[in-house]
Protein backbone atom coordinates (compact mmCIF):
# COMPACT_ATOMS: atom_id res chain seq x y z
CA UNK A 1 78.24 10.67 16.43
CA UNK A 2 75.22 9.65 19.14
CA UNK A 3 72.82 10.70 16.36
CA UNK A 4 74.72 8.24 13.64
CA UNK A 5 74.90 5.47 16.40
CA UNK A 6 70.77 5.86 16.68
CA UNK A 7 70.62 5.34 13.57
CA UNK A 8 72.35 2.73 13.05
CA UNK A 9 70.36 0.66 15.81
CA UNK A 10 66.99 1.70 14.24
CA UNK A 11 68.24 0.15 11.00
CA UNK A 12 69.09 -3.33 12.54
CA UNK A 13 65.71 -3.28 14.51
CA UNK A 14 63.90 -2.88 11.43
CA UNK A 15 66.23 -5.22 9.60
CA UNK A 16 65.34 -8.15 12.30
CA UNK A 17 61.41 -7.36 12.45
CA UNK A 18 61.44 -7.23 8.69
CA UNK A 19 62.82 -11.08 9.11
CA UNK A 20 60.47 -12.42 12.04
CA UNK A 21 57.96 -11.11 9.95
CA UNK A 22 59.27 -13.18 6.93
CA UNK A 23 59.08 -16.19 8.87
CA UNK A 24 56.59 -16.05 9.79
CA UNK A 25 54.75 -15.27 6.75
CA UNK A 26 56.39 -17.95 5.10
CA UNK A 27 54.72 -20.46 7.89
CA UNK A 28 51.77 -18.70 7.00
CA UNK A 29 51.50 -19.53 3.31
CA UNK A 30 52.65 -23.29 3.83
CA UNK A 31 49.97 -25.62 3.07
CA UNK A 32 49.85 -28.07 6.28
CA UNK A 33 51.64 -31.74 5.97
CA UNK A 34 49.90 -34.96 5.16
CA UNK A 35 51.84 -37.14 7.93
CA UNK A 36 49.34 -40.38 6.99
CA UNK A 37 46.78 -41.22 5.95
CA UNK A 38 45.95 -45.09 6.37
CA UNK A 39 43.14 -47.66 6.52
CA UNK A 40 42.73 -50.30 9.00
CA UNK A 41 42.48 -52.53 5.84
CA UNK A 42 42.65 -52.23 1.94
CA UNK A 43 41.03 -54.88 0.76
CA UNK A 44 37.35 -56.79 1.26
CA UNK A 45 35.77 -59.47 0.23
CA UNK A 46 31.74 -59.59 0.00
CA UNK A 47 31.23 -62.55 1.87
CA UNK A 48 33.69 -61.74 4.51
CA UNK A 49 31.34 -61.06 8.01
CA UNK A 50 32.73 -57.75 8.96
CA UNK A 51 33.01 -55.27 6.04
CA UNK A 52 33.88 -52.44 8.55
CA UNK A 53 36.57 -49.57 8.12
CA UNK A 54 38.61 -47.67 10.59
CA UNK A 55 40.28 -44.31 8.94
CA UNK A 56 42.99 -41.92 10.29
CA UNK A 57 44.37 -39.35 8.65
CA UNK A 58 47.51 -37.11 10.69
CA UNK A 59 48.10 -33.81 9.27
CA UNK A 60 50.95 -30.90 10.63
CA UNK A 61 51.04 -27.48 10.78
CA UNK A 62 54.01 -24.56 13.18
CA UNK A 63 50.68 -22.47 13.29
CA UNK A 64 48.32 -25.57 14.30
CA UNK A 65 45.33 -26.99 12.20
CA UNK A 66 41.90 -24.63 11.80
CA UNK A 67 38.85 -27.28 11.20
CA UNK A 68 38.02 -29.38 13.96
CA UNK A 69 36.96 -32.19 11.07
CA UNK A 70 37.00 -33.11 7.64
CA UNK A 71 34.80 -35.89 5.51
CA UNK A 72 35.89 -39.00 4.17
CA UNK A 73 34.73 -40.21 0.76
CA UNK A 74 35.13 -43.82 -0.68
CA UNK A 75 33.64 -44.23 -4.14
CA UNK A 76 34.01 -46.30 -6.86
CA UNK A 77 31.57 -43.94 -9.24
CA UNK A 78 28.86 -41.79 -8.45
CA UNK A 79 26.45 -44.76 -8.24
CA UNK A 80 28.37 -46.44 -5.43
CA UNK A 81 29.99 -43.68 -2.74
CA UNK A 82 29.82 -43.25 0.47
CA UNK A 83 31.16 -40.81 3.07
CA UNK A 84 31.96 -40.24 7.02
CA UNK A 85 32.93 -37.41 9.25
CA UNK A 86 36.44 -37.95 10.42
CA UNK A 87 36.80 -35.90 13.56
CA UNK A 88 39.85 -34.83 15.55
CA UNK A 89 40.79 -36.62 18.44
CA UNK A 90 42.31 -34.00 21.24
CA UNK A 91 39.85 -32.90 23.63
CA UNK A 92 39.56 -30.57 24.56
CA UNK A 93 40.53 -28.60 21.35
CA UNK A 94 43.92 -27.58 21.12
CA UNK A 95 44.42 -24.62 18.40
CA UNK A 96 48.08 -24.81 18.69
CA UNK A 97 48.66 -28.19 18.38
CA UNK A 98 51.11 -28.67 15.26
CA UNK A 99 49.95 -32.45 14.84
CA UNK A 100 46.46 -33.09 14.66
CA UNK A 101 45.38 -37.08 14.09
CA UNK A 102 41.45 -37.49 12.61
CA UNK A 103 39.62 -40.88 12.93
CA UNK A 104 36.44 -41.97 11.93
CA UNK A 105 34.30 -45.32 10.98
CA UNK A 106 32.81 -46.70 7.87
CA UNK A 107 31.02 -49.66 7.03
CA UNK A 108 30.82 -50.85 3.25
CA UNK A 109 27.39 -51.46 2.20
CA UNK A 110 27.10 -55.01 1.10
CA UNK A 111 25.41 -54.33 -2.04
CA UNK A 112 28.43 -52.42 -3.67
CA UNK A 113 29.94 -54.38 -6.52
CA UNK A 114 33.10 -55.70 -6.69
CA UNK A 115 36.07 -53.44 -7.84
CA UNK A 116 38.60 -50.45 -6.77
CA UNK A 117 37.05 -47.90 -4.45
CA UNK A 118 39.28 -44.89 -4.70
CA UNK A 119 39.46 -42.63 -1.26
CA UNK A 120 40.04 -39.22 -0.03
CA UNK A 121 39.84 -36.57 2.65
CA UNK A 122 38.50 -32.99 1.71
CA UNK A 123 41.47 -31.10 3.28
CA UNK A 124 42.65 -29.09 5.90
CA UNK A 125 43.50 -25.44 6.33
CA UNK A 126 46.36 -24.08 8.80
CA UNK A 127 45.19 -22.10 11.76
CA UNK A 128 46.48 -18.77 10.65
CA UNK A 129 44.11 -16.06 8.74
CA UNK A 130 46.31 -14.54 5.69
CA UNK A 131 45.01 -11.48 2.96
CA UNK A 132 44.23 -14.45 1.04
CA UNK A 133 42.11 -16.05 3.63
CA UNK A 134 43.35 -19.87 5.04
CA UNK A 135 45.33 -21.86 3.23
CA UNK A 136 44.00 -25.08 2.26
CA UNK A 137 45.72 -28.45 1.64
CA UNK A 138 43.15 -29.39 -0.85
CA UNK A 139 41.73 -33.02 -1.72
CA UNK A 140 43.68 -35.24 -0.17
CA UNK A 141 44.42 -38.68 -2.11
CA UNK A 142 45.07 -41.80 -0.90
CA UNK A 143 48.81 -42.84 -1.41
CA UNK A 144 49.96 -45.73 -3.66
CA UNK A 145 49.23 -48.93 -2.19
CA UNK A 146 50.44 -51.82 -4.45
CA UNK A 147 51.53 -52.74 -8.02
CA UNK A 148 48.38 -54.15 -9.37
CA UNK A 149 48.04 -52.49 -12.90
CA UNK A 150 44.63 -50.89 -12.38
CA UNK A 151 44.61 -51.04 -8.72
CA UNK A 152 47.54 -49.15 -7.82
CA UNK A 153 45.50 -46.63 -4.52
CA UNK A 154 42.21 -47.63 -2.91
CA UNK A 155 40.22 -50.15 -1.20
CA UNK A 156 39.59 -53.39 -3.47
CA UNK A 157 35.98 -55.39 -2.57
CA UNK A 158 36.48 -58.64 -4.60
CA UNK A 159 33.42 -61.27 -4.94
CA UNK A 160 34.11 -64.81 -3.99
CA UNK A 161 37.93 -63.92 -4.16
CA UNK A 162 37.26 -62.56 -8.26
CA UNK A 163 37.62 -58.51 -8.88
CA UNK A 164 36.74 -58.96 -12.28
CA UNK A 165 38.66 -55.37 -13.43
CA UNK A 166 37.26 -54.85 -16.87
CA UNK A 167 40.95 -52.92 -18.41
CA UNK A 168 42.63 -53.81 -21.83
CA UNK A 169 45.47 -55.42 -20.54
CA UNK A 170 46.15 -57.38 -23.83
CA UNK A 171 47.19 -55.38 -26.70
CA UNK A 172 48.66 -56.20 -30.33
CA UNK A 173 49.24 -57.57 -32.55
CA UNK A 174 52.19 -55.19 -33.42
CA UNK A 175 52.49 -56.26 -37.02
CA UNK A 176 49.86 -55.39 -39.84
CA UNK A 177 47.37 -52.15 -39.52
CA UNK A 178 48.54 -50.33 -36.60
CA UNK A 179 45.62 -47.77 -37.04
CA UNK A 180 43.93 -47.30 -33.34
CA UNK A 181 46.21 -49.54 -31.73
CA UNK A 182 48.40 -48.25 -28.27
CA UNK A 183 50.89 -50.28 -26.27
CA UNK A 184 52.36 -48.95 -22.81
CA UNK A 185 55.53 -50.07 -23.27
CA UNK A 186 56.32 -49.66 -26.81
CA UNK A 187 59.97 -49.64 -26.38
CA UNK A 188 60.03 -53.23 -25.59
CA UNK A 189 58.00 -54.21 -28.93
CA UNK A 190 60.15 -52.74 -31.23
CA UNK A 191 62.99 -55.08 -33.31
CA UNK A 192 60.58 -57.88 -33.02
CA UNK A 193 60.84 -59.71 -37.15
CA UNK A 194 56.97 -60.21 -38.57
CA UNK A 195 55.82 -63.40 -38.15
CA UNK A 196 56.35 -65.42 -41.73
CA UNK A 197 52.73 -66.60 -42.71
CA UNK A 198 53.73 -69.31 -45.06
CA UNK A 199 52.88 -73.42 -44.74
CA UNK A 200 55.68 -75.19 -42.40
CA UNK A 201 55.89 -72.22 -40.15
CA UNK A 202 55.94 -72.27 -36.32
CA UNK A 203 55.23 -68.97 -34.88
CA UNK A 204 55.25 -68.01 -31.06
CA UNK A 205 52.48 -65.80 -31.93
CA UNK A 206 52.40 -64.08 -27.77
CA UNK A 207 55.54 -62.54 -28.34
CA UNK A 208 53.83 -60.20 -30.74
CA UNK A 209 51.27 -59.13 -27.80
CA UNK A 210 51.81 -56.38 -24.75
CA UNK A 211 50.27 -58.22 -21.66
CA UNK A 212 50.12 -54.96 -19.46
CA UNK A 213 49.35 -56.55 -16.04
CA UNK A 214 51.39 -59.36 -13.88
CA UNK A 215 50.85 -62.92 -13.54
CA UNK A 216 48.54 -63.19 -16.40
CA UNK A 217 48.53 -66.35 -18.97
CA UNK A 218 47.76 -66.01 -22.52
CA UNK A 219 46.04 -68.97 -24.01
CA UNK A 220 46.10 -69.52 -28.19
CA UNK A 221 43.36 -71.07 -30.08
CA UNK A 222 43.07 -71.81 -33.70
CA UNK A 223 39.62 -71.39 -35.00
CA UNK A 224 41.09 -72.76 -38.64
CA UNK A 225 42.69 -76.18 -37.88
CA UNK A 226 42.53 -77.08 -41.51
CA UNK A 227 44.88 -74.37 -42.33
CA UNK A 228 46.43 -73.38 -38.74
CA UNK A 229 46.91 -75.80 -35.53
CA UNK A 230 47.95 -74.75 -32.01
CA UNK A 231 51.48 -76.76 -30.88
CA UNK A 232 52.57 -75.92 -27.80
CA UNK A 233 50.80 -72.26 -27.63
CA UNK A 234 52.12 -71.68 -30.87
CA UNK A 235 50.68 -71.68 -34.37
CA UNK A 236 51.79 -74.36 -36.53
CA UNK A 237 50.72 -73.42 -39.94
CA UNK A 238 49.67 -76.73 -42.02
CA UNK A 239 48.15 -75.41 -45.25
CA UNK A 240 47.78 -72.82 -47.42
CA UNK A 241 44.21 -70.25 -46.66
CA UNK A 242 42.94 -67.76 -44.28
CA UNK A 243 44.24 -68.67 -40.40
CA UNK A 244 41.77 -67.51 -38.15
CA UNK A 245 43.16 -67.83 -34.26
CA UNK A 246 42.08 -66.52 -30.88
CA UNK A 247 44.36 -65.01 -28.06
CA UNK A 248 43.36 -64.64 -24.89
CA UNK A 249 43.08 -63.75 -21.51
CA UNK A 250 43.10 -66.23 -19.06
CA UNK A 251 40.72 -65.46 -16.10
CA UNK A 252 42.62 -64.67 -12.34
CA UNK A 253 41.79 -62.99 -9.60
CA UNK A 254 42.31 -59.61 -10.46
CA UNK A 255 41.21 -59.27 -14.19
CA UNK A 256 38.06 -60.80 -16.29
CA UNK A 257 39.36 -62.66 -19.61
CA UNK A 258 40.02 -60.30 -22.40
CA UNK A 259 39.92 -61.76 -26.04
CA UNK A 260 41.40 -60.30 -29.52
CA UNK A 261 41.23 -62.41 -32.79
CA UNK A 262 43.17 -61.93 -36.21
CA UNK A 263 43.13 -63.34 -39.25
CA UNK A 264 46.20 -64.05 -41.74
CA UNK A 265 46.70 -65.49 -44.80
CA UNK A 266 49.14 -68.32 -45.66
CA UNK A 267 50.86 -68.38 -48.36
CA UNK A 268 53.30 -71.77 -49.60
CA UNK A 269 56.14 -72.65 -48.06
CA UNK A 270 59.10 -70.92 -48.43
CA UNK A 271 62.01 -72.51 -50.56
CA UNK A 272 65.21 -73.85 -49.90
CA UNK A 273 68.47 -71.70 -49.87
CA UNK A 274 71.77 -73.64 -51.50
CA UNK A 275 74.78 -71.55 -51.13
CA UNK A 276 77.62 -71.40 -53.75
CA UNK A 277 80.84 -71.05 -52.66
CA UNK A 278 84.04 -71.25 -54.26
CA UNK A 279 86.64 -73.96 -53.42
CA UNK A 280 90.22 -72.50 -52.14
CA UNK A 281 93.39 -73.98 -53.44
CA UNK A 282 95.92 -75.82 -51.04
CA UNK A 283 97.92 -72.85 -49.47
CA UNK A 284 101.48 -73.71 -49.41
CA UNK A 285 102.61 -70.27 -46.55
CA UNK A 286 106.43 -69.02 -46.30
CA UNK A 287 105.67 -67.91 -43.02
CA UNK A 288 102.79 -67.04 -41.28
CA UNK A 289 100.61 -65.46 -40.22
CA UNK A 290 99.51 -64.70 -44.12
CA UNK A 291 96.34 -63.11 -45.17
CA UNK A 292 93.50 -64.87 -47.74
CA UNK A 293 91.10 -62.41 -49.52
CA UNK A 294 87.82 -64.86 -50.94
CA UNK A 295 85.12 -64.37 -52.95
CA UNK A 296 81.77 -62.68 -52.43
CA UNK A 297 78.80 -65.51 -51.21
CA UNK A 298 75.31 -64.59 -52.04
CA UNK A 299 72.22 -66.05 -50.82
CA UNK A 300 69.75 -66.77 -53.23
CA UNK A 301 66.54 -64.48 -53.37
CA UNK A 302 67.98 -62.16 -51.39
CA UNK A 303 69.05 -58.70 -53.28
CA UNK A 304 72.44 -58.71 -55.14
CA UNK A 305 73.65 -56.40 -52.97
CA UNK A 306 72.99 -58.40 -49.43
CA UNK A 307 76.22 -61.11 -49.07
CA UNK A 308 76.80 -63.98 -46.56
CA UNK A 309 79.62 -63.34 -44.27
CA UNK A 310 81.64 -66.08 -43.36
CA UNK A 311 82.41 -67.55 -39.58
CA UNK A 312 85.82 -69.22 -38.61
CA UNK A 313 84.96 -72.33 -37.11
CA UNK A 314 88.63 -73.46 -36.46
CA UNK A 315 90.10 -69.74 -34.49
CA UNK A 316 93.20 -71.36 -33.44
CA UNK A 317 94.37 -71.55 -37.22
CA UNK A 318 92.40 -68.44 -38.86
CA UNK A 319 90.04 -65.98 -37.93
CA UNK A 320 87.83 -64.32 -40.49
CA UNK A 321 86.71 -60.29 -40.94
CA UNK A 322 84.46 -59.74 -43.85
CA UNK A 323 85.94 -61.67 -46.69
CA UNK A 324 89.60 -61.42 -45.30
CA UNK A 325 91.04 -64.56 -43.40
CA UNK A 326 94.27 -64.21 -41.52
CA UNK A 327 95.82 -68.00 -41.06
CA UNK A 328 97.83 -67.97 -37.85
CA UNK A 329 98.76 -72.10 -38.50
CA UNK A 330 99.36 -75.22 -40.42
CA UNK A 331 96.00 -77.51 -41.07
CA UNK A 332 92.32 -77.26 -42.35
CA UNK A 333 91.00 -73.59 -41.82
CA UNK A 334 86.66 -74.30 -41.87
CA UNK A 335 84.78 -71.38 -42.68
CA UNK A 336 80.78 -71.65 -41.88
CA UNK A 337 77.83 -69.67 -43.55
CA UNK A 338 74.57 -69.48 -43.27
CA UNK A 339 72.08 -67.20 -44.30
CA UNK A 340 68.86 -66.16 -42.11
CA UNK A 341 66.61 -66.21 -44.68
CA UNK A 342 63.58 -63.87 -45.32
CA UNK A 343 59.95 -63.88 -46.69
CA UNK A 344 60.65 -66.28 -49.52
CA UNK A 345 63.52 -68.28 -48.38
CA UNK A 346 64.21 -70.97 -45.31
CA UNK A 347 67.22 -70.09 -43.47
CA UNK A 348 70.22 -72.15 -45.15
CA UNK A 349 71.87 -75.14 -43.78
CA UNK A 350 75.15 -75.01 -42.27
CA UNK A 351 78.03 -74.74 -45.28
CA UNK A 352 81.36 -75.38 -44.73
CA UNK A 353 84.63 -74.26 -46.57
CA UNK A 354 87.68 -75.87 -45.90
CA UNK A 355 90.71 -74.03 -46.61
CA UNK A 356 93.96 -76.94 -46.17
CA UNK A 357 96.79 -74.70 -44.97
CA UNK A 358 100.14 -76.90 -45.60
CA UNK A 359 102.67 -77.45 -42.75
CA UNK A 360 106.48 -77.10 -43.76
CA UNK A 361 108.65 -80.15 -43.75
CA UNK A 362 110.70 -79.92 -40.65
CA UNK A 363 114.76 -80.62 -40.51
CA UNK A 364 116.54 -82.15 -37.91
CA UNK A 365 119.79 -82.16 -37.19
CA UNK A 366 121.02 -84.89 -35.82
CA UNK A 367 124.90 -86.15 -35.86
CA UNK A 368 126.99 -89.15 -33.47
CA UNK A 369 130.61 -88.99 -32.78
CA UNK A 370 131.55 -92.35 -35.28
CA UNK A 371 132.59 -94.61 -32.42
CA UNK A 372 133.20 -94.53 -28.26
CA UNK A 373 135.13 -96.54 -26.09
CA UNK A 374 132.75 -98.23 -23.98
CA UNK A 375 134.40 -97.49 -20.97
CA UNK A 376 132.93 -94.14 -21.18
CA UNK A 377 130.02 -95.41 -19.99
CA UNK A 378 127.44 -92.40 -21.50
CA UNK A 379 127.10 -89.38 -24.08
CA UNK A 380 125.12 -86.88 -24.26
CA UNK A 381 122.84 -86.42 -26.82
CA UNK A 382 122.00 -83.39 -28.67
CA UNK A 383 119.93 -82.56 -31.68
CA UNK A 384 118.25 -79.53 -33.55
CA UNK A 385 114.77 -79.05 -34.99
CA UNK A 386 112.58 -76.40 -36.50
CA UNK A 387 109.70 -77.13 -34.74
CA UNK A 388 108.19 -75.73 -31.15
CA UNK A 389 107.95 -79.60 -29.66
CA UNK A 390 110.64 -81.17 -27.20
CA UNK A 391 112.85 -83.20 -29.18
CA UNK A 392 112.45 -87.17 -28.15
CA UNK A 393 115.18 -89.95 -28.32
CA UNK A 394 115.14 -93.62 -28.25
CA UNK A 395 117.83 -96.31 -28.78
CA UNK A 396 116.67 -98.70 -31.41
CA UNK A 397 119.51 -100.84 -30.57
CA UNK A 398 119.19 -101.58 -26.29
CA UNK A 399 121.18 -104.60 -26.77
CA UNK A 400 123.82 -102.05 -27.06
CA UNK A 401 122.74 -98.57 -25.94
CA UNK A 402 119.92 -97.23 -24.29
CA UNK A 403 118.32 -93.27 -23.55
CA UNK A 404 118.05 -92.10 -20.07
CA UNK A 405 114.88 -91.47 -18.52
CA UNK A 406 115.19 -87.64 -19.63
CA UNK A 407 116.24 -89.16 -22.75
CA UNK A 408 119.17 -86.67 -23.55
CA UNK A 409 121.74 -89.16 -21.82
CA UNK A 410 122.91 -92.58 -23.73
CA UNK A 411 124.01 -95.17 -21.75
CA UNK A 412 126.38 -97.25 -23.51
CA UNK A 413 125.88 -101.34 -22.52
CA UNK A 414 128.00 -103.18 -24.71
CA UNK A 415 130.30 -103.37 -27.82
CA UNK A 416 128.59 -103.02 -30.97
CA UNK A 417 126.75 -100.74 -33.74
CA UNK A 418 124.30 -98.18 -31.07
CA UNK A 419 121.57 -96.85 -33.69
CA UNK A 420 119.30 -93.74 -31.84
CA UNK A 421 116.38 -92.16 -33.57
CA UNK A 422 115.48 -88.21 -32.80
CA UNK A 423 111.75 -87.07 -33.75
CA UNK A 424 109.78 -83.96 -33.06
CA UNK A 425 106.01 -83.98 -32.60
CA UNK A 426 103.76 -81.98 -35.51
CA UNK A 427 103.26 -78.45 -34.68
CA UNK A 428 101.16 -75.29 -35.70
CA UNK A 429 103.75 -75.19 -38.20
CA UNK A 430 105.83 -78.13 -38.79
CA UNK A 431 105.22 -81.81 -39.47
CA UNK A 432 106.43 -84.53 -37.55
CA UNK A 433 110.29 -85.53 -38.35
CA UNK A 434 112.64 -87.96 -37.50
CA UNK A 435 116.41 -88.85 -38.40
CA UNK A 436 118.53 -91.55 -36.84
CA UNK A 437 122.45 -91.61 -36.09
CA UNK A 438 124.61 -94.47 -35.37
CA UNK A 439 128.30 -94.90 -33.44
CA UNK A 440 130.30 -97.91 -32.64
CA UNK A 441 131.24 -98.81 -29.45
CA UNK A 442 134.39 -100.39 -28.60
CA UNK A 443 135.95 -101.87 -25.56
CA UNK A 444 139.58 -101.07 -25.57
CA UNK A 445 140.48 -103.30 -22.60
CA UNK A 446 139.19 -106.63 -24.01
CA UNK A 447 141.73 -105.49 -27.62
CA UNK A 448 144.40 -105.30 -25.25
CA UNK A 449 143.88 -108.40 -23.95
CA UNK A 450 143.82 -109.84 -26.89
CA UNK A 451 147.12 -108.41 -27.35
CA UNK A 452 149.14 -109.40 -24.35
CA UNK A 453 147.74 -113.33 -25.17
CA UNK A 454 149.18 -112.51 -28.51
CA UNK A 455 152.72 -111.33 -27.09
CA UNK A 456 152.36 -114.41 -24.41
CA UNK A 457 152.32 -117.02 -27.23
CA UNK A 458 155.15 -116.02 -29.10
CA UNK A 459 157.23 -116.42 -25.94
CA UNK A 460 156.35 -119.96 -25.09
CA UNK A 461 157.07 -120.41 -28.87
C-alpha cells in the first residue's frame, strides 16, 4: 500500500513538471508583440522648415526582449533610403523587462523626391535561447495609416502640396476589346448596356470607366467635333464617322493626370418604333371581377420572339400580368407600352390602350304612401339601391314638403301634391340613378270645418 501511494505521488510530480515545462516552452517559441509602432508625423512637405522624424517602436515579451537595438529603414526605392539606430530606452538594461519601448531620430534629406516612403524595423528576438536558437519577430511593417489608394502605410513627402503618384487609377472602357484590360472592382461594372454609337445619341461615356482612387474628376474631350461634341461631360454624337474623344484625369493632390483615348464609329441614327396594338371591344361584365386575355404586341426590329408587356395605368379598375387583365371596376381600363429599344431602334413612345369597362344600370326602389294627413307633421323616408353610395333625398316641391337635414325625414308644410326625388352617386359598379315619388297631403281639420259651416247653414235655413 505505502509502495502504491509512492507511486502515485511520483506520477503527479512528473505530471506537473511535464506542464511547467510546457509553459514555459510555449513562452519560449512565441514571437514577441508589436505593441506600436508610430511616427511623430506621417506626412512632409519639401518646403516645410523642419523635415525631422521622431520613431518609437514598443515591443513585449513574459521572457523579456534580447537586442538592446534594432535599425530603422525609410525608403521609397533603393535610390532614396535611409536608416537610424533605434535604441532602447531603460537604463540601465533590464533583461527581464516584458515591455521594451525603442526611440530614435531621423531627418529626411531634402533632396528626396516627392512620394510614399514605406518604413520598417528589422525585428526583435525574445530573451530566451531555444534548440532552434532565438526567436525572431522578423521585419516589422508599418501599420495601415489611411485610405489613400496607393498610399495606404508610410510617410508621404509631397512638393508644393502635389505627390504626383504615378498609378493607373483610370481604367476602361469596359465595352469593345477587353484584351489586357483589369478593373479592381469588376463586380460593380458588370450589367452596364454598351453605349449605342449611332447619330442623335447622348452617352455618359464615365460610367463606362473604373476611377480606382477618391475624390478624383474625370474630364471628357472630343477630339472629333465634326462627328462627336462634349454636352455636359457627355458625348453628344452629331454625325456619322470615326469619334475620337479623350478621358481624363484631372490633376489633385495626390495623383498626376492620367489620360486614355478611344475611338468609335457612328453609325445613322436609329429609327423610330410604332407599336401595333389591337383595339378591345366595349366589355359589358355580369359581375366582376372578370378576366381579359389580349393579344401578343411586338416591337418592331426586335426578334419575333421578344413581346411588349403591357402596364396598367388605371390599378384601381384592372391590373395587368403578362397578357391577362383582371378588371376589378366599371370605367376606362388604360394599358401603357413601351418598348426599350436596342441597336437599331429608339425606345418607343408611350402607347396607350383603353379598354371601356361598362357600369350596370342601377335600380332604385323608391315608393310613397298615396296621401298623409298633414297633421302628421313628418314621414320617414326609405328607399333601396344597388349601388355602394348613400342614398340622397330632396323635396322638389318645398312649398309643400321638405327633407330633413339627414335627409331621411320629410317634413310635411302644407296641403298639396309633395313630389321627392331619391338618387345614388356612380360607383365602381353602378351608374348614377334617380326615381321620384309623390303623396298628397291633406288637412283633415280644415274638411271638417268645412263641414260643420255646411251643417250650420242648413239650420238658419
Amino acid at each position: 500500500m505505502k509502495r502504491l501511494k509512492k507511486t502515485f505521488a511520483i506520477v503527479v510530480i512528473f505530471a506537473m513538471l511535464c506542464t511547467w515545462i510546457s509553459i514555459n516552452v510555449s513562452q519560449a517559441v512565441e514571437k514577441p508583440t508589436i505593441e506600436s509602432f508610430t511616427l511623430s508625423k506621417y506626412e512632409f512637405d519639401l518646403n516645410d522648415s523642419n523635415l525631422n522624424l521622431d520613431i518609437e517602436l514598443v515591443v513585449s515579451h513574459n521572457s523579456g526582449i534580447f537586442e538592446k537595438s534594432t535599425v530603422f529603414v525609410l525608403g521609397k526605392d533603393t535610390n532614396f533610403s535611409i536608416s537610424t539606430v533605434l535604441n532602447r530606452i531603460d537604463n540601465p538594461l533590464n533583461d527581464s523587462l516584458q515591455k521594451v519601448i525603442f526611440r530614435g531620430k531621423m531627418s529626411i534629406p531634402r533632396e528626396f523626391p516627392s512620394g510614399v516612403y514605406l518604413y520598417y524595423a528589422t525585428g526583435v528576438s525574445s530573451n530566451i535561447l531555444t534548440n532552434r536558437g532565438l526567436v525572431p519577430t522578423g521585419e516589422i511593417a508599418g501599420p495601415k495609416l489611411r485610405s489613400i489608394f496607393g498610399a495606404e502605410s508610410g510617410v508621404i513627402l509631397r512638393s508644393a502640396g502635389y505627390l504626383d503618384l504615378e498609378l493607373s487609377i483610370l481604367n476602361g472602357p469596359i465595352f469593345g476589346n477587353q484584351s489586357g484590360k483589369t478593373y479592381l472592382n469588376p463586380a460593380k461594372l458588370y450589367g452596364i448596356p454598351e453605349p449605342i454609337w449611332r447619330v442623335g445619341e447622348l452617352i455618359d461615356i464615365k460610367k463606362y470607366y473604373e476611377v480606382v482612387a477618391n475624390d478624383v474628376q474625370l474630364n471628357v474631350e472630343s477630339k472629333t467635333p465634326s462627328v462627336c461634341v462634349v454636352n455636359d461631360q457627355k458625348l453628344q454624337l452629331i454625325a456619322q464617322g470615326l469619334c475620337t474623344y479623350l478621358i481624363e484625369t484631372i490633376r489633385n493632390s495626390n495623383y498626376k493626370s492620367q489620360r486614355i483615348f478611344d475611338t468609335n464609329l457612328v453609325e445613322s441614327a436609329r429609327s423610330i418604333q410604332e407599336l401595333a396594338i389591337e383595339e378591345v371591344p366595349v366589355q359589358t361584365p355580369n359581375s366582376f371581377p372578370f378576366r381579359i386575355q389580349l393579344n401578343v404586341v411586338y416591337a418592331p426590329g426586335i426578334s419575333s420572339v421578344e413581346v411588349v408587356f403591357p402596364k396598367s395605368d388605371t390599378e384601381e379598375i384592372c391590373k395587368v400580368a403578362g397578357y391577362i387583365v383582371t378588371v376589378f371596376a366599371g370605367g376606362n381600363c388604360i394599358l401603357s407600352y413601351q418598348s426599350q429599344g436596342n441597336n437599331k431602334f429608339q425606345p418607343s413612345s408611350k402607347f396607350n390602350q383603353i379598354i371601356k369597362i361598362e357600369k350596370k344600370l342601377n335600380k332604385i326602389t323608391f315608393v310613397l304612401p298615396k296621401n298623409i294627413n298633414l297633421s302628421d307633421r313628418q314621414i320617414q323616408l326609405t328607399a333601396k339601391g344597388q349601388g355602394t353610395n348613400k342614398l340622397d333625398f330632396k323635396s322638389l316641391t318645398p312649398e309643400f314638403c321638405l327633407e330633413s337635414s339627414n335627409y331621411e325625414i320629410l317634413q310635411l308644410k302644407k296641403a298639396g301634391l309633395c313630389k321627392v326625388e331619391v338618387r345614388q352617386s356612380e360607383d365602381s359598379y353602378f351608374l348614377e340613378s334617380s326615381a321620384i315619388a309623390a303623396i298628397e297631403i291633406y288637412d283633415s281639420k280644415k274638411k271638417s270645418d268645412r263641414k260643420s259651416k255646411k251643417i250650420q247653414k242648413k239650420k238658419r235655413q
